[in-house]
C-alpha atoms as a PDB file:
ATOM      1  CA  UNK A   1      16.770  23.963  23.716  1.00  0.00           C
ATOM      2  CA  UNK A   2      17.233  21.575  20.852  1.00  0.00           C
ATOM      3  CA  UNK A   3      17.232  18.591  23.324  1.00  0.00           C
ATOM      4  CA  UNK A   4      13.934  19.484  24.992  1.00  0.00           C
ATOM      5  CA  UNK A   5      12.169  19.996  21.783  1.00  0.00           C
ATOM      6  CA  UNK A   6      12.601  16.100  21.009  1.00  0.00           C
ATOM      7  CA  UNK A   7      12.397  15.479  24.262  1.00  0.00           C
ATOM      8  CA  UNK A   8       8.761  17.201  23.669  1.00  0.00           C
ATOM      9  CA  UNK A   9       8.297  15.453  20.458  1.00  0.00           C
ATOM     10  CA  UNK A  10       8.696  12.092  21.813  1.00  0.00           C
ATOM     11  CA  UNK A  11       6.482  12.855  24.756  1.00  0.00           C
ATOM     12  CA  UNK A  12       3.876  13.714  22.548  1.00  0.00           C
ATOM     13  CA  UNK A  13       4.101  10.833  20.570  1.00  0.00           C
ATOM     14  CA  UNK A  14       3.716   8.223  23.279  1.00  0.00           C
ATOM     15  CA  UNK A  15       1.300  10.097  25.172  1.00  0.00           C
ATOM     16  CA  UNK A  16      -1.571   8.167  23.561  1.00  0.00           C
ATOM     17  CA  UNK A  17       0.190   4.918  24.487  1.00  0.00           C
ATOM     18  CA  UNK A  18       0.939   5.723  28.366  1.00  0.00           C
ATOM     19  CA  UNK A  19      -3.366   7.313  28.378  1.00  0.00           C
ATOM     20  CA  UNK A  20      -4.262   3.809  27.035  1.00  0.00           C
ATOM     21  CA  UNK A  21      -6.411   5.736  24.894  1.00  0.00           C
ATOM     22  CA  UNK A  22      -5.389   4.281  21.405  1.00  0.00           C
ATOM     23  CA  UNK A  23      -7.775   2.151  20.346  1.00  0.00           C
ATOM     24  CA  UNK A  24      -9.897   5.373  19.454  1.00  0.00           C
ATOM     25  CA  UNK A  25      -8.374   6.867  15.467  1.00  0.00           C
ATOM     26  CA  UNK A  26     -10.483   9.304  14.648  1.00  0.00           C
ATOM     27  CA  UNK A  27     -13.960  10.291  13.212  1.00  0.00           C
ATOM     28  CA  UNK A  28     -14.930   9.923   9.091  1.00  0.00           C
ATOM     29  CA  UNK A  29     -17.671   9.917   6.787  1.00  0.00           C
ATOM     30  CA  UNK A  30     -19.459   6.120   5.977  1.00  0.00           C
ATOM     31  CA  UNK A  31     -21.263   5.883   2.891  1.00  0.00           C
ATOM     32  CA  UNK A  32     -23.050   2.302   2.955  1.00  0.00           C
ATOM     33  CA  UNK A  33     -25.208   0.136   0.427  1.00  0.00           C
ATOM     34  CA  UNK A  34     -26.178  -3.344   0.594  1.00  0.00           C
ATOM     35  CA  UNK A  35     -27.685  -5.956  -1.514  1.00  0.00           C
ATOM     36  CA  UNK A  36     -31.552  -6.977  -2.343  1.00  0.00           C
ATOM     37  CA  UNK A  37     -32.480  -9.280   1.044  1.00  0.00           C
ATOM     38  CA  UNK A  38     -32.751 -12.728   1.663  1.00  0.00           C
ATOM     39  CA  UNK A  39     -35.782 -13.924   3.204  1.00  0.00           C
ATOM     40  CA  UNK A  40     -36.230 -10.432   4.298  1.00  0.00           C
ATOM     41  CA  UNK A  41     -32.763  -9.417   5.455  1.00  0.00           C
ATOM     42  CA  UNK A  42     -29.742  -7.605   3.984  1.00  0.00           C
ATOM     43  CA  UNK A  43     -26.708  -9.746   3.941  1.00  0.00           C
ATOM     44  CA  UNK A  44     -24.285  -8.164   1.859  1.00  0.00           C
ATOM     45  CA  UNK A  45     -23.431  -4.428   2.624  1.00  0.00           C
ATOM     46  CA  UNK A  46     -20.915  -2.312   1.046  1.00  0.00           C
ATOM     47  CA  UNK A  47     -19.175   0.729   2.239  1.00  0.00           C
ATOM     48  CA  UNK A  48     -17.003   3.801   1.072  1.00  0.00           C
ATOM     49  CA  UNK A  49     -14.878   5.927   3.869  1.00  0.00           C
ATOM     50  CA  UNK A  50     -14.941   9.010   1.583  1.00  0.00           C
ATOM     51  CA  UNK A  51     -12.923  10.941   4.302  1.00  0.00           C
ATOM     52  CA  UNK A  52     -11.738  11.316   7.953  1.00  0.00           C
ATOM     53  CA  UNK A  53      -8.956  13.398  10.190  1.00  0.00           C
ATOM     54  CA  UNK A  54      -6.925  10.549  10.994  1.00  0.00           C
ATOM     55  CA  UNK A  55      -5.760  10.133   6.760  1.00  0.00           C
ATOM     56  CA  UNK A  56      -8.332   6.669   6.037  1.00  0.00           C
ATOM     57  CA  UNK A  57     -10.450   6.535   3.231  1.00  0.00           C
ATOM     58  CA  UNK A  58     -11.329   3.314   0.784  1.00  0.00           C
ATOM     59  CA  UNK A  59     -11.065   3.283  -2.743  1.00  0.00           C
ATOM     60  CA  UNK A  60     -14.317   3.348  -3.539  1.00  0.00           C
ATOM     61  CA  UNK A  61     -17.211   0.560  -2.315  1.00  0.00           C
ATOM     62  CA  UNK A  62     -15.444  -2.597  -0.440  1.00  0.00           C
ATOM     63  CA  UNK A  63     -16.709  -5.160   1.582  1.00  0.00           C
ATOM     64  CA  UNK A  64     -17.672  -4.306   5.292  1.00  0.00           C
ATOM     65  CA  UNK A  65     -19.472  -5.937   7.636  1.00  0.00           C
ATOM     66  CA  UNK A  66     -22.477  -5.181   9.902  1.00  0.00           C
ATOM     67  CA  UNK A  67     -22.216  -5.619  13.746  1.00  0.00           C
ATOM     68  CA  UNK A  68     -25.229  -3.893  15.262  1.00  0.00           C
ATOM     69  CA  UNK A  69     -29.098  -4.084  15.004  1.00  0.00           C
ATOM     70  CA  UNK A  70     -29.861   0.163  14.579  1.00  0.00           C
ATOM     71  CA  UNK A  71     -31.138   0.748  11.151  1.00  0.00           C
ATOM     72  CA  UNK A  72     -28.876   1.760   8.267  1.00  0.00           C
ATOM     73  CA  UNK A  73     -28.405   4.542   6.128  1.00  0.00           C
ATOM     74  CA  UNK A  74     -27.825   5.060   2.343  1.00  0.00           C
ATOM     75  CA  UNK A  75     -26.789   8.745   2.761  1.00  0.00           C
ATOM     76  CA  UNK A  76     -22.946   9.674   3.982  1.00  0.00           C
ATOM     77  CA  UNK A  77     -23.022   9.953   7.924  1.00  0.00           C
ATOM     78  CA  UNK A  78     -20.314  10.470  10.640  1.00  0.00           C
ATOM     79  CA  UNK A  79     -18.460   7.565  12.092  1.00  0.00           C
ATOM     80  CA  UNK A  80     -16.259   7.249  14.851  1.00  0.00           C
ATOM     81  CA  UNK A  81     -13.685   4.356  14.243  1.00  0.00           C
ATOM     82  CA  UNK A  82     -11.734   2.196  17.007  1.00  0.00           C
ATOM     83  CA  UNK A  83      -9.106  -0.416  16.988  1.00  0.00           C
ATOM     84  CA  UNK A  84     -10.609  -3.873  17.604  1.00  0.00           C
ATOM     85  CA  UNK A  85      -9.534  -5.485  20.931  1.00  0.00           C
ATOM     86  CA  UNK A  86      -7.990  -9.229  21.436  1.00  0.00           C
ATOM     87  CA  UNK A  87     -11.137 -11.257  23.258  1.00  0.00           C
ATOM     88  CA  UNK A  88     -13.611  -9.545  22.659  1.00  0.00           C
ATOM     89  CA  UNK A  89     -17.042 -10.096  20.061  1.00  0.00           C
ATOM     90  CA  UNK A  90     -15.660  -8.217  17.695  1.00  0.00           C
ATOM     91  CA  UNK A  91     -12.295  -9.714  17.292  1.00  0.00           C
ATOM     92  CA  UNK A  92     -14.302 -12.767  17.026  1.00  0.00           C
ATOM     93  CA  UNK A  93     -16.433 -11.499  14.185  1.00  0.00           C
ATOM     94  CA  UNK A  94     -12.743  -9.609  13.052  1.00  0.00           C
ATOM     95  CA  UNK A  95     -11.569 -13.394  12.421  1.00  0.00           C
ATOM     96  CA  UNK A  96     -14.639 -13.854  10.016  1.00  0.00           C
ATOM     97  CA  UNK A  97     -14.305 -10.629   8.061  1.00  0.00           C
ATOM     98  CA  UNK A  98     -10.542 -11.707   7.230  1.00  0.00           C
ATOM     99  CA  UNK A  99     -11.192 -15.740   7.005  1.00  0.00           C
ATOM    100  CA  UNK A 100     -14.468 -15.952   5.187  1.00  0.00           C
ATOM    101  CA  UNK A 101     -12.705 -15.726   1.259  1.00  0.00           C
ATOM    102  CA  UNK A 102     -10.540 -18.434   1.841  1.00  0.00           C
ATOM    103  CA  UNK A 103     -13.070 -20.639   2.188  1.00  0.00           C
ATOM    104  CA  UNK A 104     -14.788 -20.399  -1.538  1.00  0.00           C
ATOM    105  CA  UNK A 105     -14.307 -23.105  -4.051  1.00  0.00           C
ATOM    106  CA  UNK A 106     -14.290 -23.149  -6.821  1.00  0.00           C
ATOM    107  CA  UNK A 107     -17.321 -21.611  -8.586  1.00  0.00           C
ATOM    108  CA  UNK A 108     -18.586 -20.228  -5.604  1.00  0.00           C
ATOM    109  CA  UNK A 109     -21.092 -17.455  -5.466  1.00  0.00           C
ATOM    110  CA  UNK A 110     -19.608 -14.622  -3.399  1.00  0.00           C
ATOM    111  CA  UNK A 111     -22.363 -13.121  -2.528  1.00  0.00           C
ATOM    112  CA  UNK A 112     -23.676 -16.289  -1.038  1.00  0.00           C
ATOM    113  CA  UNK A 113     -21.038 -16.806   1.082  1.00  0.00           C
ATOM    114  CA  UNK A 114     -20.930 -13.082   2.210  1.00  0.00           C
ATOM    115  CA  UNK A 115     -24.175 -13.684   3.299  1.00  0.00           C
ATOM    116  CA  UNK A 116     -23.322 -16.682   5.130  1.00  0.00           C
ATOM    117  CA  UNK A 117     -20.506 -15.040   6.969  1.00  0.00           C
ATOM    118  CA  UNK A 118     -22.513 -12.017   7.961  1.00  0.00           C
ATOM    119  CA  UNK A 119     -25.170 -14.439   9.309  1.00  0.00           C
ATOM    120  CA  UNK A 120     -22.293 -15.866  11.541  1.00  0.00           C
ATOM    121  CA  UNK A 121     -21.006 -12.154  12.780  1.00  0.00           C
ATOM    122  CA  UNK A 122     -24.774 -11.632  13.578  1.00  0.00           C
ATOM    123  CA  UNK A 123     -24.723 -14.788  15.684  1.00  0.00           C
ATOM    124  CA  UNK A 124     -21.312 -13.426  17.377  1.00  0.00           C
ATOM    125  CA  UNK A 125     -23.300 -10.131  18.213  1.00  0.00           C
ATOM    126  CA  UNK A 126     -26.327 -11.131  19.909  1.00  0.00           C
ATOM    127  CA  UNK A 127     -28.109  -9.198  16.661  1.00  0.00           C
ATOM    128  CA  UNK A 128     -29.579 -12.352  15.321  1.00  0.00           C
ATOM    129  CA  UNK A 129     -30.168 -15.694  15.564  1.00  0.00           C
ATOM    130  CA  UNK A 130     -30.469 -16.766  11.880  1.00  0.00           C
ATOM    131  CA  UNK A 131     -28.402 -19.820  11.439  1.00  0.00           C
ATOM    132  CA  UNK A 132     -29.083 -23.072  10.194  1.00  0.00           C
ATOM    133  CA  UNK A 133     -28.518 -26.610  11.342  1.00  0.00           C
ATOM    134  CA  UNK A 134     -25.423 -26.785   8.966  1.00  0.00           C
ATOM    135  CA  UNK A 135     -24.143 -24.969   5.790  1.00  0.00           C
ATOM    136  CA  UNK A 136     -20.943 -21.951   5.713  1.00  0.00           C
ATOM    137  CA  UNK A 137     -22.770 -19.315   8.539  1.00  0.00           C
ATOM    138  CA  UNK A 138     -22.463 -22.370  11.289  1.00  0.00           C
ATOM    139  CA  UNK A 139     -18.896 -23.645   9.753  1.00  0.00           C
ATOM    140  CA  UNK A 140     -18.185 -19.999  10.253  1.00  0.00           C
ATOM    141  CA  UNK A 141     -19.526 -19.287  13.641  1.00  0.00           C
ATOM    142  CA  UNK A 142     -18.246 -22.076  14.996  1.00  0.00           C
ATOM    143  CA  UNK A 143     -14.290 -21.848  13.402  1.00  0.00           C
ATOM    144  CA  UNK A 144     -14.499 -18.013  15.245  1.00  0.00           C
ATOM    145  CA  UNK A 145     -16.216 -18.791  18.474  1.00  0.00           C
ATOM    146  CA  UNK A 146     -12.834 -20.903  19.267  1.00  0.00           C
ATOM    147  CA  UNK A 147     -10.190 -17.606  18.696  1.00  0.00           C
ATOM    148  CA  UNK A 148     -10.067 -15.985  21.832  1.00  0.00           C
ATOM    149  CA  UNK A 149      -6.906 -13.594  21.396  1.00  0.00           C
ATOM    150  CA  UNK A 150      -7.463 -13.381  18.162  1.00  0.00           C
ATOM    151  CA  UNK A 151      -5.731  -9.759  17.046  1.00  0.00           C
ATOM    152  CA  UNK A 152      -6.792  -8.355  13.451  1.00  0.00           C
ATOM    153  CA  UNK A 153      -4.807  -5.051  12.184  1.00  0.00           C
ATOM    154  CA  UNK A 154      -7.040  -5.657   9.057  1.00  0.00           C
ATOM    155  CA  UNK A 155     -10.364  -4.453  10.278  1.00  0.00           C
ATOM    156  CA  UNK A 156     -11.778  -1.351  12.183  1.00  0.00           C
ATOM    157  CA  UNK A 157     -14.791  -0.588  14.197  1.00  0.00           C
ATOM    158  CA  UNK A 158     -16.733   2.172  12.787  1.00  0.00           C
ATOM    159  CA  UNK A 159     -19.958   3.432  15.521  1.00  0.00           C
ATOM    160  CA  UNK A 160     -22.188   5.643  15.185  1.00  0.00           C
ATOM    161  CA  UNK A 161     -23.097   8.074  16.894  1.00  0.00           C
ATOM    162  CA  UNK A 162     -19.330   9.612  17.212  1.00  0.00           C
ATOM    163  CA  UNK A 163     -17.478  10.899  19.862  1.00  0.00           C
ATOM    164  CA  UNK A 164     -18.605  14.024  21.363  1.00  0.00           C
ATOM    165  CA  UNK A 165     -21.835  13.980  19.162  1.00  0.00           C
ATOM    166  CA  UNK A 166     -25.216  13.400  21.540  1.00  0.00           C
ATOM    167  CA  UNK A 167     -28.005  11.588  20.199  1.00  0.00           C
ATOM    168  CA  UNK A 168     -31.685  11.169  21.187  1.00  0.00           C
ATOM    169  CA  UNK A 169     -31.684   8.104  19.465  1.00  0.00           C
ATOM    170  CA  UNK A 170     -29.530   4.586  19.205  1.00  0.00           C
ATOM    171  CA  UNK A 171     -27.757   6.050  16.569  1.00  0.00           C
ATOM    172  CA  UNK A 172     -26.874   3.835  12.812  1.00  0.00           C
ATOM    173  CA  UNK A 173     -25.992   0.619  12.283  1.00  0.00           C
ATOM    174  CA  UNK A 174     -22.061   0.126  13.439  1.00  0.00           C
ATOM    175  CA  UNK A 175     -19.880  -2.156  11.108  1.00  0.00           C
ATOM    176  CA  UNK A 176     -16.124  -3.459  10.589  1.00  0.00           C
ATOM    177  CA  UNK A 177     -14.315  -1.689   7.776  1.00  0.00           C
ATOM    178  CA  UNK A 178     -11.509  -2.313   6.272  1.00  0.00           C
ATOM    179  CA  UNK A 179      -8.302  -0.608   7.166  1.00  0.00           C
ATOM    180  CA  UNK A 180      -4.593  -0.083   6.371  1.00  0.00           C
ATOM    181  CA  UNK A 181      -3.394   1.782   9.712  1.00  0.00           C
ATOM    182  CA  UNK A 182      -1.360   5.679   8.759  1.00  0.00           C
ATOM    183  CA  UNK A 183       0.763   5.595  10.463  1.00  0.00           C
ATOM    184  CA  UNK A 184       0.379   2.369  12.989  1.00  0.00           C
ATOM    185  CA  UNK A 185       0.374   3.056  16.767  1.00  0.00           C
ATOM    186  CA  UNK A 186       4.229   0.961  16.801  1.00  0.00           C
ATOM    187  CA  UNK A 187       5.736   2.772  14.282  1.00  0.00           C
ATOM    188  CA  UNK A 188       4.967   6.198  16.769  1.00  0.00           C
ATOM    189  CA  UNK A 189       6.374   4.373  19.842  1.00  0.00           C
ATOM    190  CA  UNK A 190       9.438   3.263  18.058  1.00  0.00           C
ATOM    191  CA  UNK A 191       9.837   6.740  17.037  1.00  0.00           C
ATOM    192  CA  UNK A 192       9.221   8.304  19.900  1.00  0.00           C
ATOM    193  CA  UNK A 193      12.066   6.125  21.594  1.00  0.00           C
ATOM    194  CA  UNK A 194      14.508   6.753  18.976  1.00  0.00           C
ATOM    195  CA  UNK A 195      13.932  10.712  20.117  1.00  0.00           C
ATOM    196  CA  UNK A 196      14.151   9.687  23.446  1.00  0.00           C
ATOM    197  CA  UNK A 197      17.409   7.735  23.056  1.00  0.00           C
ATOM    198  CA  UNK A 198      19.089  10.701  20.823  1.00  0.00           C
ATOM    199  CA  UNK A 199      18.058  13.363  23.167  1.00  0.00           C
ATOM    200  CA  UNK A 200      19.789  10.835  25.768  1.00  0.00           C
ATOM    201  CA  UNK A 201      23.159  10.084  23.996  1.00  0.00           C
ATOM    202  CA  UNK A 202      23.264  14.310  23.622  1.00  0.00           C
ATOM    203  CA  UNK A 203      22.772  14.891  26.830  1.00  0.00           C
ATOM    204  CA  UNK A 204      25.728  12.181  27.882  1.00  0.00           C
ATOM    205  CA  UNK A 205      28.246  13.822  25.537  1.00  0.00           C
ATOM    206  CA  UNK A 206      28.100  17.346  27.510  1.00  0.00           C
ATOM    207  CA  UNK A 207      28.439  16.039  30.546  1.00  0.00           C
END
């Protein structure tokens, strides 16, 4: 009885590997704010996960990014959030959202250069096409454009509307957060073998 319970356990615990169904974590309440606009759009947004069922929040407002064209909100609202996929748009815009402070000099203006680097994840997403004919939002673009595989476990996707919630409408503006995975999807598997391989070595030493 003992040895089918883990061998339960670890069946449960891989499951969402073998479905390929991983890259989804979980729903959680977005709070978002942003900045005064530049030449009539928002560059800089902020965001607070205040809660969700799969243990993320932030501490307090950080630095996210926006990735679609919907129309924001200032109120808290449901997200879903996903894991962010190797060659795809957002990875590319992924690359930005971790690469874009390493870039200031000295003095800089943060803000500034937030604003340049959202310009360049807008170019990424087919949202807009603001970018100059030089300056940080084309140094950006054009550094990110070149990562094809790249693979963040820094950022999430956060969508709206969530899973198994209908909407009339296109929903609110989606955005990368940022994240710190609890527990990551490797540290499960690993588990889940180490069940696996005790249940195994148990089941050697009766026969």
């Amino acid at each position: 009885m003992k040895k089918l319970t883990l061998l339960l356990i670890a069946g449960l615990l891989l499951l969402p590997l073998w479905a390929n169904a991983n890259t989804y974590l979980g729903n959680g309440v977005l709070n978002v704010d942003w900045s005064g606009p530049t030449n009539y759009y928002f560059l800089d947004y902020d965001g607070t996960v205040k809660s969700s069922n799969f243990g993320y929040t932030t501490s307090g407002a950080v630095e996210i990014f926006c990735v679609s064209s919907q129309n924001a909100s200032d109120y808290d609202a449901n997200y879903s959030f996903y894991t962010i996929d190797a060659g795809t748009a957002l990875s590319k815009a992924a690359w930005i959202a971790d690469n874009w402070t390493t870039f200031a000099a000295a003095g800089t203006d943060m803000d500034i250069l937030k604003g340049e680097a959202q310009k360049a994840v807008w170019e990424i997403m087919g949202v807009a096409h603001l970018l100059g004919s030089d300056g940080m939002d084309v140094f950006f673009y054009n550094l990110a454009i070149q990562q094809e595989n790249y693979v963040t476990k820094n950022w999430i996707y956060a969508q709206n509307p969530v899973v198994g919630q209908t909407s009339a409408g296109l929903g609110l503006q989606d955005y990368l957060t940022p994240y710190s995975a609890v527990p990551e999807p490797a540290s499960l598997f690993l588990f889940g073998l180490g069940l696996l391989g005790l249940a195994g070595v148990g089941r050697r030493k009766k026969k």
